[in-house]
Protein backbone atom coordinates (compact mmCIF):
# COMPACT_ATOMS: atom_id res chain seq x y z
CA UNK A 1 32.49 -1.16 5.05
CA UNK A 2 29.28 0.19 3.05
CA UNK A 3 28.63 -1.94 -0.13
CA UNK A 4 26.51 -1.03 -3.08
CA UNK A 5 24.21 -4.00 -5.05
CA UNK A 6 25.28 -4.10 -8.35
CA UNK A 7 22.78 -4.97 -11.41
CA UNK A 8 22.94 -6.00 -15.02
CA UNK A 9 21.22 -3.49 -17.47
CA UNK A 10 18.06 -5.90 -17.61
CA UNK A 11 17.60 -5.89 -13.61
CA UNK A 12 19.42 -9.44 -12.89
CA UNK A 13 21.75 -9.46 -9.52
CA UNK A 14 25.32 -9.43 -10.24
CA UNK A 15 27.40 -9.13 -7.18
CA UNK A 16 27.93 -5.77 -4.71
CA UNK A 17 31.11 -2.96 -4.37
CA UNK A 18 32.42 -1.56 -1.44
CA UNK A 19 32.10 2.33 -1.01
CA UNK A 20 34.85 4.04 0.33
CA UNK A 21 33.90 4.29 3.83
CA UNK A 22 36.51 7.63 4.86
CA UNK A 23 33.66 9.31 1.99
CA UNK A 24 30.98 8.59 4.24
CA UNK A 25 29.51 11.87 6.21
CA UNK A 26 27.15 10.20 9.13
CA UNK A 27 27.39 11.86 12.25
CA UNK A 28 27.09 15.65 11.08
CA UNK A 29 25.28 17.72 9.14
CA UNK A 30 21.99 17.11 9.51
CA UNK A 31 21.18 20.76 10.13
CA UNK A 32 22.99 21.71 7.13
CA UNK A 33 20.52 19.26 5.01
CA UNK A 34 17.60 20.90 6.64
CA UNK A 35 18.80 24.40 5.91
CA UNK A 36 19.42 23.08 1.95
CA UNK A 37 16.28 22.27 2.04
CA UNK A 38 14.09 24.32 3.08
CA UNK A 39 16.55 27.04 0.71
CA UNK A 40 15.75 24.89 -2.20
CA UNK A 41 11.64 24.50 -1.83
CA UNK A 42 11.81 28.47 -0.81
CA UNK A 43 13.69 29.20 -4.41
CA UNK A 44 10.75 27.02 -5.90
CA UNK A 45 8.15 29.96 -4.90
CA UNK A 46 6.73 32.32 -7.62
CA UNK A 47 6.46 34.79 -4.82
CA UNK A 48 3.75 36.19 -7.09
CA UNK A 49 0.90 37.58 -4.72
CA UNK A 50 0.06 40.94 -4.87
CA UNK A 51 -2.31 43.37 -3.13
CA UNK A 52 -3.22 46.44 -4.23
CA UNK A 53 -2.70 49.30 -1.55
CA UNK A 54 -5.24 52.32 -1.52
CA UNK A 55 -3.51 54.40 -3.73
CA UNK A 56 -3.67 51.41 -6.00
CA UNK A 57 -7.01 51.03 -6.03
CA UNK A 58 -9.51 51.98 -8.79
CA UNK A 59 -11.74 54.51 -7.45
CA UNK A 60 -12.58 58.48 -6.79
CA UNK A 61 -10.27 60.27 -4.21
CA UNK A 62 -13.57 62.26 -3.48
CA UNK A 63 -15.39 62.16 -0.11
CA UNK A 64 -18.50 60.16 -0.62
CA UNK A 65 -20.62 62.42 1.93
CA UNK A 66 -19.76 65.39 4.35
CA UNK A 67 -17.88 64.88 7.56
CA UNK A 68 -20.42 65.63 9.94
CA UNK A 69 -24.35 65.44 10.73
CA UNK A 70 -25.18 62.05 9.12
CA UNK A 71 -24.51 60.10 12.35
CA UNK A 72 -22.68 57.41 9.67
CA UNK A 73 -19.24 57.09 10.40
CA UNK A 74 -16.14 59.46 9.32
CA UNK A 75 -14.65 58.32 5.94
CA UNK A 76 -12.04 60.64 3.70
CA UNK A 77 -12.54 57.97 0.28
CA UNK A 78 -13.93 55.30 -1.27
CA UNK A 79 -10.42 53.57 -0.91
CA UNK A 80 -10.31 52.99 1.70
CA UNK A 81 -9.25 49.68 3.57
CA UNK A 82 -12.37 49.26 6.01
CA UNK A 83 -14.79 49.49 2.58
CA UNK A 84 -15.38 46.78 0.13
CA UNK A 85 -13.33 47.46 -2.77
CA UNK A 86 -10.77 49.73 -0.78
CA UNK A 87 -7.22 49.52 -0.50
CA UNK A 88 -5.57 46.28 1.34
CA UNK A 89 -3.18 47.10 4.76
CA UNK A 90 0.37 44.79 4.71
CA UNK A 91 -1.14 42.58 2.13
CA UNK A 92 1.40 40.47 -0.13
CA UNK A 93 3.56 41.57 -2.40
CA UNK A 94 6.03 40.36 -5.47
CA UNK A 95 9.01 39.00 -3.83
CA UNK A 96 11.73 36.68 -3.70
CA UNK A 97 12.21 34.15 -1.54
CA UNK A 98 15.50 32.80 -2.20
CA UNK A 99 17.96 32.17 0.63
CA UNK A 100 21.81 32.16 0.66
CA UNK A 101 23.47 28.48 1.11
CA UNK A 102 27.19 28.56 1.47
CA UNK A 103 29.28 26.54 -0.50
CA UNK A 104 30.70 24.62 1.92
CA UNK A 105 27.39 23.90 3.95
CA UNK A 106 25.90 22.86 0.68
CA UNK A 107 28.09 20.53 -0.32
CA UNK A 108 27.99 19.24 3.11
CA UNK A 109 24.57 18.72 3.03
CA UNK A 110 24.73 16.81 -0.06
CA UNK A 111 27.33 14.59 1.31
CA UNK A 112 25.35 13.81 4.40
CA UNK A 113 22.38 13.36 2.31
CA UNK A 114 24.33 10.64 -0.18
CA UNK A 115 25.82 9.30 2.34
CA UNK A 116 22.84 8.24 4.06
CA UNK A 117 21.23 6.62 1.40
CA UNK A 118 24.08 4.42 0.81
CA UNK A 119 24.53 3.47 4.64
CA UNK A 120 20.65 2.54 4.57
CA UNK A 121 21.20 0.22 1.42
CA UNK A 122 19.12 2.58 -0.76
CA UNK A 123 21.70 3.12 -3.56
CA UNK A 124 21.81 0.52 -6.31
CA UNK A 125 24.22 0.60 -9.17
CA UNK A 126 23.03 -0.41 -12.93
CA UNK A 127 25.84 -1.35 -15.04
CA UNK A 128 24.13 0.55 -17.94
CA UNK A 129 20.83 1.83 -18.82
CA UNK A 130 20.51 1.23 -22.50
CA UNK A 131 16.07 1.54 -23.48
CA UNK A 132 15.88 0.62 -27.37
CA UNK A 133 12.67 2.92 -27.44
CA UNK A 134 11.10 5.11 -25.27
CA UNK A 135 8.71 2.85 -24.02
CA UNK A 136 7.73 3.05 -20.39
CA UNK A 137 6.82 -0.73 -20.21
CA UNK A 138 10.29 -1.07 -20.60
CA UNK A 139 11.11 1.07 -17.65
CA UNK A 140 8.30 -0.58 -15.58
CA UNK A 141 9.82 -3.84 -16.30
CA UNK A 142 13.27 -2.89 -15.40
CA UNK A 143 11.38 -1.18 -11.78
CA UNK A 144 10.06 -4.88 -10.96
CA UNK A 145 12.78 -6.42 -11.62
CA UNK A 146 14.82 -4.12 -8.93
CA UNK A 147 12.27 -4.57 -6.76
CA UNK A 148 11.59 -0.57 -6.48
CA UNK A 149 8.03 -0.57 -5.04
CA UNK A 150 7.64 3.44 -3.92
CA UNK A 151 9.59 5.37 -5.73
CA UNK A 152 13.03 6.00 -7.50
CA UNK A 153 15.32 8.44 -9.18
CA UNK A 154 17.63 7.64 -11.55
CA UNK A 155 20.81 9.25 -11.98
CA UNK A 156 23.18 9.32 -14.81
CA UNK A 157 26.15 10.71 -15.97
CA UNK A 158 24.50 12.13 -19.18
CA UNK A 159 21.10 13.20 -19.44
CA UNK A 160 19.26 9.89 -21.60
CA UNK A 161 16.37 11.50 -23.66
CA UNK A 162 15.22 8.11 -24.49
CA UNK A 163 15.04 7.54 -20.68
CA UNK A 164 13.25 10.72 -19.08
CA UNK A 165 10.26 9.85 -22.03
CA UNK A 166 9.75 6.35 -21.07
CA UNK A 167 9.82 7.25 -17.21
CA UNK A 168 8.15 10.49 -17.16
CA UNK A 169 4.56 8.71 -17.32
CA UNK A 170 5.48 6.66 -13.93
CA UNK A 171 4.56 8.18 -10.56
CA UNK A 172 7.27 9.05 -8.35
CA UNK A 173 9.71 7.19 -10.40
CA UNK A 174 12.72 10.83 -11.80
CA UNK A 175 15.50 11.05 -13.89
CA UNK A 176 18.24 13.84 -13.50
CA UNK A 177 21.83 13.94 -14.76
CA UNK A 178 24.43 12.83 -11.29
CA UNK A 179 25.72 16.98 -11.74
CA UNK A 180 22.00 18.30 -10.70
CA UNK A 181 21.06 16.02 -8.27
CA UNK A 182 20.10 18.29 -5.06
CA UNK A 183 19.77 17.02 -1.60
CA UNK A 184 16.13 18.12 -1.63
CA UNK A 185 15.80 14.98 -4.67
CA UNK A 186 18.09 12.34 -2.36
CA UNK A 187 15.36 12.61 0.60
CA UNK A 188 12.20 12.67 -1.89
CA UNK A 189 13.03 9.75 -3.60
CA UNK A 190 13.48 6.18 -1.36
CA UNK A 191 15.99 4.55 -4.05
CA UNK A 192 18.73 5.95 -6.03
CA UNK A 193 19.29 4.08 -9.10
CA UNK A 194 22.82 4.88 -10.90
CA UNK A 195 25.11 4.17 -13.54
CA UNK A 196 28.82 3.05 -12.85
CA UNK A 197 29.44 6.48 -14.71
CA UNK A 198 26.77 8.30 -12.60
CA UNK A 199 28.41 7.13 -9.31
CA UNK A 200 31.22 8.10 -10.21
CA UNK A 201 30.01 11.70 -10.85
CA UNK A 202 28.00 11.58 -7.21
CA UNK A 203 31.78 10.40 -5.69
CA UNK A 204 33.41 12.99 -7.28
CA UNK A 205 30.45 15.80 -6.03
CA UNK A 206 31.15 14.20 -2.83
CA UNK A 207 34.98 14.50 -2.76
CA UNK A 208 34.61 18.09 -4.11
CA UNK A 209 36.58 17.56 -6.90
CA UNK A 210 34.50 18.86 -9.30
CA UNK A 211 34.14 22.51 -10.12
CA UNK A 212 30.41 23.16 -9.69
CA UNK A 213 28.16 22.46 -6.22
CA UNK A 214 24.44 22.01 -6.65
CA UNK A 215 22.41 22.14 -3.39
């Protein structure tokens, strides 16, 4: 039986829950989180390079000197690819790099994913995050007192306003609503620091019950 720590909303210890262990994915999908992933971080490119090809090029269409008798080399323009300033051959060009991720391979890979982290002890449960101000020594308090030494991402049910300000200055420390957590997030961050609300939400993601899959 998996448990999951359980902490006061100031950080102090206050006793563990058992996670339903039949939710558990941990002897498949591992190539359906690597797929996820690298679909995810391929989305993330501008795919904004560009070339221009010789007919792109600024530049006369002329020929810069006859064809024969000046023992230089045969050349048809001043665009062309083997001069400076021609044309470029099979350079880069706008495109999009987004890959297909079925729905049921994604939301296996986000059960794998989840389901790792709370096998390895890596998912703690706050019983509320309530900041009076948007101060990030409040945050970095709250971080020491968990003991989260690398890094973190917290997860709630609602997105906290107050929250993302006064952790946004951290390194490596995110905050994302438990409905857009991707499984490309679960393997960056060590720790996973929830609500009771915002487990619930990552239960019900991982039960399928709700109507939307994120990757």
């Amino acid at each position: 039986m998996s448990t999951i720590k359980i902490y006061s909303a100031a950080g102090e210890p206050s006793g563990e829950m058992a996670f339903a262990e039949e939710l558990l994915v941990l002897d498949r999908g591992d190539q359906a989180v690597k797929d996820t992933v690298v679909a995810i971080l391929n989305a993330r490119r501008a795919g904004s390079a560009a070339t221009l090809e010789r007919g792109e090029v600024a530049g006369s269409g002329k020929k810069p000197y006859r064809q024969k008798g000046t023992g230089r080399a045969r050349v048809g323009s001043r665009r062309s690819p083997v001069w400076r300033g021609g044309g470029v051959v099979h350079g880069p060009h706008p495109r999009s790099y987004a890959q297909k991720i079925n729905r049921k391979v994604a939301q296996l890979a986000f059960r794998r994913a989840l389901s790792g982290k709370i096998a390895d002890g890596q998912v703690i449960v706050l019983d509320e995050i309530k900041l009076e101000e948007p101060k990030t020594k409040l945050v970095a308090a709250l971080l020491k007192k968990l003991d989260i030494q690398s890094s973190g991402l917290f997860v709630t049910a609602d997105l906290d306003e107050t929250l993302v300000r006064a952790a946004r200055n951290i390194p490596k420390i995110g905050v994302v609503r438990a409905s857009d957590v991707d499984v490309y997030s679960l393997l960056r961050f060590r720790t996973v620091i929830t609500t009771r609300a915002g487990l619930e939400a990552l239960t019900a993601r991982m039960t399928g019950k709700n109507a939307e899959v994120t990757a």
